[in-house]
C-alpha atoms as a PDB file:
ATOM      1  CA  UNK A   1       0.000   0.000   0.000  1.00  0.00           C
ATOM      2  CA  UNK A   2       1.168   3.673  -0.310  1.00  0.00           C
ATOM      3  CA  UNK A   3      -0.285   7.209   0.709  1.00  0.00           C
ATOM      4  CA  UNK A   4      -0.160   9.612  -2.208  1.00  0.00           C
ATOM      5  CA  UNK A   5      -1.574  13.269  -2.444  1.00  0.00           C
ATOM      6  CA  UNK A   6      -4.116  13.970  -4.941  1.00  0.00           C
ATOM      7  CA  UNK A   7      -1.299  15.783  -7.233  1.00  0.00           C
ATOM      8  CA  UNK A   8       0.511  12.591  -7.571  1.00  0.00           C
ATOM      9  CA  UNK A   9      -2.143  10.339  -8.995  1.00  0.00           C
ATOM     10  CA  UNK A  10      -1.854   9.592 -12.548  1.00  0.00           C
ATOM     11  CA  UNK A  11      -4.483  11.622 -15.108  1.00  0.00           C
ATOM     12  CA  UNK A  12      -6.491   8.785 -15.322  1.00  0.00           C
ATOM     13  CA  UNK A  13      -6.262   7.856 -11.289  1.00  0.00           C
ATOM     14  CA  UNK A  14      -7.656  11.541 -10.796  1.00  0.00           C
ATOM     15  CA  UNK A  15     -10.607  11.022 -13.420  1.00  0.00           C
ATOM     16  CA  UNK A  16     -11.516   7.882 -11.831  1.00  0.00           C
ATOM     17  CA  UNK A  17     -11.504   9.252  -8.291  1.00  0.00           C
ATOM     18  CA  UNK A  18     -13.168  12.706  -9.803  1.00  0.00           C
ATOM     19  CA  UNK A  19     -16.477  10.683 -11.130  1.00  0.00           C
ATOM     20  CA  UNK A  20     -16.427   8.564  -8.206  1.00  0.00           C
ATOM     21  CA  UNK A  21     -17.054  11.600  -6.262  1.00  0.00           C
ATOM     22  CA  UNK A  22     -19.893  12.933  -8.386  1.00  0.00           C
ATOM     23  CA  UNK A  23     -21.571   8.960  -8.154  1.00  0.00           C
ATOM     24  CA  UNK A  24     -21.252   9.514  -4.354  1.00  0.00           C
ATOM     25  CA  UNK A  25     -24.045  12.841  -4.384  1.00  0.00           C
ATOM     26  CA  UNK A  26     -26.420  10.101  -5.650  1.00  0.00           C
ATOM     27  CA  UNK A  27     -26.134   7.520  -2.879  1.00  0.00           C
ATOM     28  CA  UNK A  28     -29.593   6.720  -1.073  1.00  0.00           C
ATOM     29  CA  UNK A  29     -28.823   6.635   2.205  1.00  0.00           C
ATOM     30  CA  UNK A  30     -31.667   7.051   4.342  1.00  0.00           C
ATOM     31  CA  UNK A  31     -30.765   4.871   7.389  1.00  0.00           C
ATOM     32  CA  UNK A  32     -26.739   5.726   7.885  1.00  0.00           C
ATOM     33  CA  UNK A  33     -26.448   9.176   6.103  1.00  0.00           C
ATOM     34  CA  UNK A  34     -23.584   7.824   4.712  1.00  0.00           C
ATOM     35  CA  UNK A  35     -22.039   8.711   1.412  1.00  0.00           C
ATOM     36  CA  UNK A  36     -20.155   6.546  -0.961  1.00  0.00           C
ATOM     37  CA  UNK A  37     -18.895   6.289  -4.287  1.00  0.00           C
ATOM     38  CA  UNK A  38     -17.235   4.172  -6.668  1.00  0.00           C
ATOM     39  CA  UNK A  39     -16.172   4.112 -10.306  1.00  0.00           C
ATOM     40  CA  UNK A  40     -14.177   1.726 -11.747  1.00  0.00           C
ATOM     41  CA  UNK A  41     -11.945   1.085 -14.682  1.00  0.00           C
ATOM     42  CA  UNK A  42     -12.738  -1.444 -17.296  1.00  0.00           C
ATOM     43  CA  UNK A  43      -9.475  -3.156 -19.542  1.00  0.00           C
ATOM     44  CA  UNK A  44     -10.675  -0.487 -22.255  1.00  0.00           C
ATOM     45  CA  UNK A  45     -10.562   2.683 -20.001  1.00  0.00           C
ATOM     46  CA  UNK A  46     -14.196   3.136 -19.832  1.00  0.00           C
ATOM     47  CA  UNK A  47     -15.295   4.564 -16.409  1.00  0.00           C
ATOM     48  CA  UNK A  48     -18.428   3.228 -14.767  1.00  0.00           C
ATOM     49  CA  UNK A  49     -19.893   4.292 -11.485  1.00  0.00           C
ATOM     50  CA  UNK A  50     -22.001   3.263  -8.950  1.00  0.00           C
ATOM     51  CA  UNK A  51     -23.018   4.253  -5.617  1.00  0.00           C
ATOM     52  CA  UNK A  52     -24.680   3.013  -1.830  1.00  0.00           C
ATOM     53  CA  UNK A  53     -28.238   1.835  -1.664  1.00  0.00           C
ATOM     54  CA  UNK A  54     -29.704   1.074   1.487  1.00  0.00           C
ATOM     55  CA  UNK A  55     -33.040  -0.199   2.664  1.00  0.00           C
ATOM     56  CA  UNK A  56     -35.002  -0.803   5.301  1.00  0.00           C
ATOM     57  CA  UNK A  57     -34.457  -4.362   5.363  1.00  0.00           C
ATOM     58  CA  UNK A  58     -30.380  -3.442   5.758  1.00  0.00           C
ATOM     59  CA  UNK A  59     -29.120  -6.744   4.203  1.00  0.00           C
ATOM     60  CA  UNK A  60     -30.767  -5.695   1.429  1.00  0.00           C
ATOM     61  CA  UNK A  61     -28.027  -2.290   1.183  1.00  0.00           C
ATOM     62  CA  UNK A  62     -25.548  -2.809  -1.600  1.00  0.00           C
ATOM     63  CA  UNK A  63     -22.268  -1.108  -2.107  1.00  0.00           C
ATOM     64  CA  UNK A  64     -21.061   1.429  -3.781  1.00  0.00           C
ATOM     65  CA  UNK A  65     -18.294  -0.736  -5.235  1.00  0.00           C
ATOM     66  CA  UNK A  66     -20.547  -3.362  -5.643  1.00  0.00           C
ATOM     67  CA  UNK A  67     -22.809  -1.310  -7.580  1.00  0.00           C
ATOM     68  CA  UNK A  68     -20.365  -0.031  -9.843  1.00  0.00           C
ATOM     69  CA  UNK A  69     -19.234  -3.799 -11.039  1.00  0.00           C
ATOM     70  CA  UNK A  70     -23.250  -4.611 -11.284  1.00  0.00           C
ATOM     71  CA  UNK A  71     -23.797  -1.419 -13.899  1.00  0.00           C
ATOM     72  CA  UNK A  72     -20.716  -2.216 -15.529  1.00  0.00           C
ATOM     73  CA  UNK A  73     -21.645  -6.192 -16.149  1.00  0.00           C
ATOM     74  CA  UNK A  74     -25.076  -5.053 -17.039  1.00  0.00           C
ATOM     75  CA  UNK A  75     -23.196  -2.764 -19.502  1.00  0.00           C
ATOM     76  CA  UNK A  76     -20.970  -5.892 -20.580  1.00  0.00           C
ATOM     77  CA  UNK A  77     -17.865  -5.169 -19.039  1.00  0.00           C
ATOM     78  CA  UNK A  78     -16.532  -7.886 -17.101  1.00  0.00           C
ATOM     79  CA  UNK A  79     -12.734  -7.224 -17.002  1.00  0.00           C
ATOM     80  CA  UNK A  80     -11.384  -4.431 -14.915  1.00  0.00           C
ATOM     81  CA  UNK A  81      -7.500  -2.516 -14.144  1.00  0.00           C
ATOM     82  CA  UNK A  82      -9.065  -0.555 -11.256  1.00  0.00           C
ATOM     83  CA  UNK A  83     -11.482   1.387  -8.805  1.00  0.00           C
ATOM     84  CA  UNK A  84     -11.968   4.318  -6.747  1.00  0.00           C
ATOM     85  CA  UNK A  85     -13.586   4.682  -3.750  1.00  0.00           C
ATOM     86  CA  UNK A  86     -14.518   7.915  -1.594  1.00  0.00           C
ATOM     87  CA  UNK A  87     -16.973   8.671   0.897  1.00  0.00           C
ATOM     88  CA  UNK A  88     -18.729  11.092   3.253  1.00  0.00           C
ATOM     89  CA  UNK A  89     -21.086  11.363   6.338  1.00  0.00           C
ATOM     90  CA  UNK A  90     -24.001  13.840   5.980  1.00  0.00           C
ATOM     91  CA  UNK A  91     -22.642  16.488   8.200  1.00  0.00           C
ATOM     92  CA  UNK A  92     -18.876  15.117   8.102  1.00  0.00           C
ATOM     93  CA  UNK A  93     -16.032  14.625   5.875  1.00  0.00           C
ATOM     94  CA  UNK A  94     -14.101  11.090   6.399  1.00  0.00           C
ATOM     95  CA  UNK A  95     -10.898  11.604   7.942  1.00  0.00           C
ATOM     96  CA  UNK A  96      -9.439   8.165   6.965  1.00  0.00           C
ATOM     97  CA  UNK A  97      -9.357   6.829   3.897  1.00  0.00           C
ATOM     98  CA  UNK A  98     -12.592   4.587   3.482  1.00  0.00           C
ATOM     99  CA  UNK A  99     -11.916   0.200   2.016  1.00  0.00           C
ATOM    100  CA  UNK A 100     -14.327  -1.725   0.841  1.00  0.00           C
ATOM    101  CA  UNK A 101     -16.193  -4.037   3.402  1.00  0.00           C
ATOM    102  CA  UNK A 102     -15.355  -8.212   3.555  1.00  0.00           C
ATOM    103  CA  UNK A 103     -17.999  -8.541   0.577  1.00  0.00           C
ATOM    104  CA  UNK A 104     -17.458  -5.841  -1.644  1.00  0.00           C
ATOM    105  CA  UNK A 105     -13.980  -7.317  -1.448  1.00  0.00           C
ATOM    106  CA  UNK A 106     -14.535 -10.705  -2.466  1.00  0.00           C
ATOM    107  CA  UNK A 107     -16.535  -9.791  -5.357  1.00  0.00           C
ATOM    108  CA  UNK A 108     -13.727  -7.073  -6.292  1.00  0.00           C
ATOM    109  CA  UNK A 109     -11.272 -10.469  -6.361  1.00  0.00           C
ATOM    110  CA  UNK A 110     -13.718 -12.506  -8.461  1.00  0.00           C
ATOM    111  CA  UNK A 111     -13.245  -9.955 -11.001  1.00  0.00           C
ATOM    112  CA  UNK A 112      -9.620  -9.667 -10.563  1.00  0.00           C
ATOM    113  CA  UNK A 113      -9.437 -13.367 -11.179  1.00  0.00           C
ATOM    114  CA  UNK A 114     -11.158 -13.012 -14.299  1.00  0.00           C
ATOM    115  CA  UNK A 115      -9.135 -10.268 -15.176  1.00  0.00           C
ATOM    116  CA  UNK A 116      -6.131 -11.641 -14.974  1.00  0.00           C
ATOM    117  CA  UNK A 117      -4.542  -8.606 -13.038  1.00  0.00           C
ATOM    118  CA  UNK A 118      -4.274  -7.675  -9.865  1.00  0.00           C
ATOM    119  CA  UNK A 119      -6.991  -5.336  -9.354  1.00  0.00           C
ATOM    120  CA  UNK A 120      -5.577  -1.779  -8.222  1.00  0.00           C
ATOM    121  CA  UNK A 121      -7.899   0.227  -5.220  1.00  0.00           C
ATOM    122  CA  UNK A 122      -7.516   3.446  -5.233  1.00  0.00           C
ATOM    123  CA  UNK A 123      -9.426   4.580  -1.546  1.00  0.00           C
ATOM    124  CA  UNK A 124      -9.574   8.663  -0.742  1.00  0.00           C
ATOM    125  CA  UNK A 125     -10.785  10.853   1.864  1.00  0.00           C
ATOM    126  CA  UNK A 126     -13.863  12.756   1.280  1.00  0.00           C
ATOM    127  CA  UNK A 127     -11.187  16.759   0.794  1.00  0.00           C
ATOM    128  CA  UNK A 128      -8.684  14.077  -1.129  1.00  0.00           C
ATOM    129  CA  UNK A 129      -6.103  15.291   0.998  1.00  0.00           C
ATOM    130  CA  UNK A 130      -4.991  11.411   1.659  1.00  0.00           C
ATOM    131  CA  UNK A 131      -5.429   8.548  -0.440  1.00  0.00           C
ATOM    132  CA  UNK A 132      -4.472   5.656  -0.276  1.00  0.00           C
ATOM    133  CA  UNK A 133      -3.447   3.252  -3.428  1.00  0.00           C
ATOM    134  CA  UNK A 134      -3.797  -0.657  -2.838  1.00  0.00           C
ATOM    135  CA  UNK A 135      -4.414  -4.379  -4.779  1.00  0.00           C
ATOM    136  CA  UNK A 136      -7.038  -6.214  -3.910  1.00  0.00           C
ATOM    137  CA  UNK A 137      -4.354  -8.721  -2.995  1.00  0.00           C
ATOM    138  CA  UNK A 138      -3.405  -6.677  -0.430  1.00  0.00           C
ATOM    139  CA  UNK A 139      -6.882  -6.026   1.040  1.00  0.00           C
ATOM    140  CA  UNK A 140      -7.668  -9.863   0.688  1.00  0.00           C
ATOM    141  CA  UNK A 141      -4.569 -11.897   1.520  1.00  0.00           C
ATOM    142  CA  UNK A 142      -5.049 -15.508   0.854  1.00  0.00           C
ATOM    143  CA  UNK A 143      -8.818 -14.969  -0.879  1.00  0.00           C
ATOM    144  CA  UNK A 144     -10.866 -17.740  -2.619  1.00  0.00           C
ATOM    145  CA  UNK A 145     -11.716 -17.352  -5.783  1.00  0.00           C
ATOM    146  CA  UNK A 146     -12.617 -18.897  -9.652  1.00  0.00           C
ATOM    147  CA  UNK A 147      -9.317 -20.536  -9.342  1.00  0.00           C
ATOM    148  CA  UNK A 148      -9.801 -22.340  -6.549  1.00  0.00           C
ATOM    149  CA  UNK A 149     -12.746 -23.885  -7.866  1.00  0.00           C
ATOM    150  CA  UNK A 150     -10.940 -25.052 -11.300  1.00  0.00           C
ATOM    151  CA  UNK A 151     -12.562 -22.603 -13.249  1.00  0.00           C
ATOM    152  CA  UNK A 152     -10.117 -21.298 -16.185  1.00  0.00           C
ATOM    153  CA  UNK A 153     -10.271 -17.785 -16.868  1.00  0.00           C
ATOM    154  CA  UNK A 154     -10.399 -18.504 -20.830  1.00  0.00           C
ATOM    155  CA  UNK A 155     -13.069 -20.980 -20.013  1.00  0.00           C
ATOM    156  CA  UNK A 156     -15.268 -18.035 -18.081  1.00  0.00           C
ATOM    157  CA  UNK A 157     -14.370 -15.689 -20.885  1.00  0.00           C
ATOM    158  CA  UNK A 158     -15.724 -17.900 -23.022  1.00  0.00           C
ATOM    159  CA  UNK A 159     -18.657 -18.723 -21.482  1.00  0.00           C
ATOM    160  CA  UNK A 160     -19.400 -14.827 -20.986  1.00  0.00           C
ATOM    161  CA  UNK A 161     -20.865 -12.924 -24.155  1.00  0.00           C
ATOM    162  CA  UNK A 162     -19.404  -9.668 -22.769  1.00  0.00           C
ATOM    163  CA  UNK A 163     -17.492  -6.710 -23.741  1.00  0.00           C
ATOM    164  CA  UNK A 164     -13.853  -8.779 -22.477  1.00  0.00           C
END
């Protein structure tokens, strides 16, 4: 992991960080008041966001993160190089960097596997005045995933009629 400023992200870091910020002012959070955004970064550089849902039945709530891989598959993307995430309370700005919860990361190193890369997390404080740049090998030593099961990333590609 390292801890960069804003001003040293790469161009396309900062425009993946930038629109997960705008996804974040459309989170529906009625229960927490908690803001979050996501975008992330298919193998073709498209950008695709997605923010927090909750509900009133709260294991229904999905993640930002998790939303933003759900539009993109929907979309046909299925193979990723990396996503932002940023957050914010209602009447609060996050002082730490904000990672993806036990969930969000497992599905983030599903799509890694079938990727073929090591999926790069790019996690920033709601002012971006810390940010912190991680794989989701990092966040999810020793994970379980396609592999494990047998499952061959050609064969998966294969088997997927998506934008790969």
């Amino acid at each position: 992991m390292k801890e960069l400023t804003y001003e040293e992200l790469t161009e396309t870091q900062k425009k993946l960080l930038d629109a997960a910020e705008k996804a974040m002012k459309n989170s529906y959070n009625p229960y927490s008041k908690f803001f979050v955004g996501a975008a992330i970064l298919t193998k073709d550089d498209k950008i695709i966001t997605g923010t927090n849902v909750e509900n009133a039945a709260y294991g229904s709530t999905i993640c930002a993160e998790r939303a933003a891989i759900l539009r993109a598959n929907a979309m046909g993307y299925r193979v990723y190089k990396a996503i932002a995430i940023i957050a914010k309370g209602q009447d609060f700005d996050t002082e730490d960097v904000v990672g993806p919860c036990g969930s969000c990361r497992q599905v983030l190193y599903e799509f890694s596997q079938i990727s073929e890369q090591n999926l790069e997390v790019i996690m920033s404080t709601t002012k971006k005045d810390k940010i912190v740049i991680s794989s989701i090998e990092e966040l999810l030593p020793l994970a379980f995933g396609p592999k494990d099961l047998g499952i061959e990333n050609n064969l998966v590609k294969r088997s997927l009629r998506v934008n790969i």
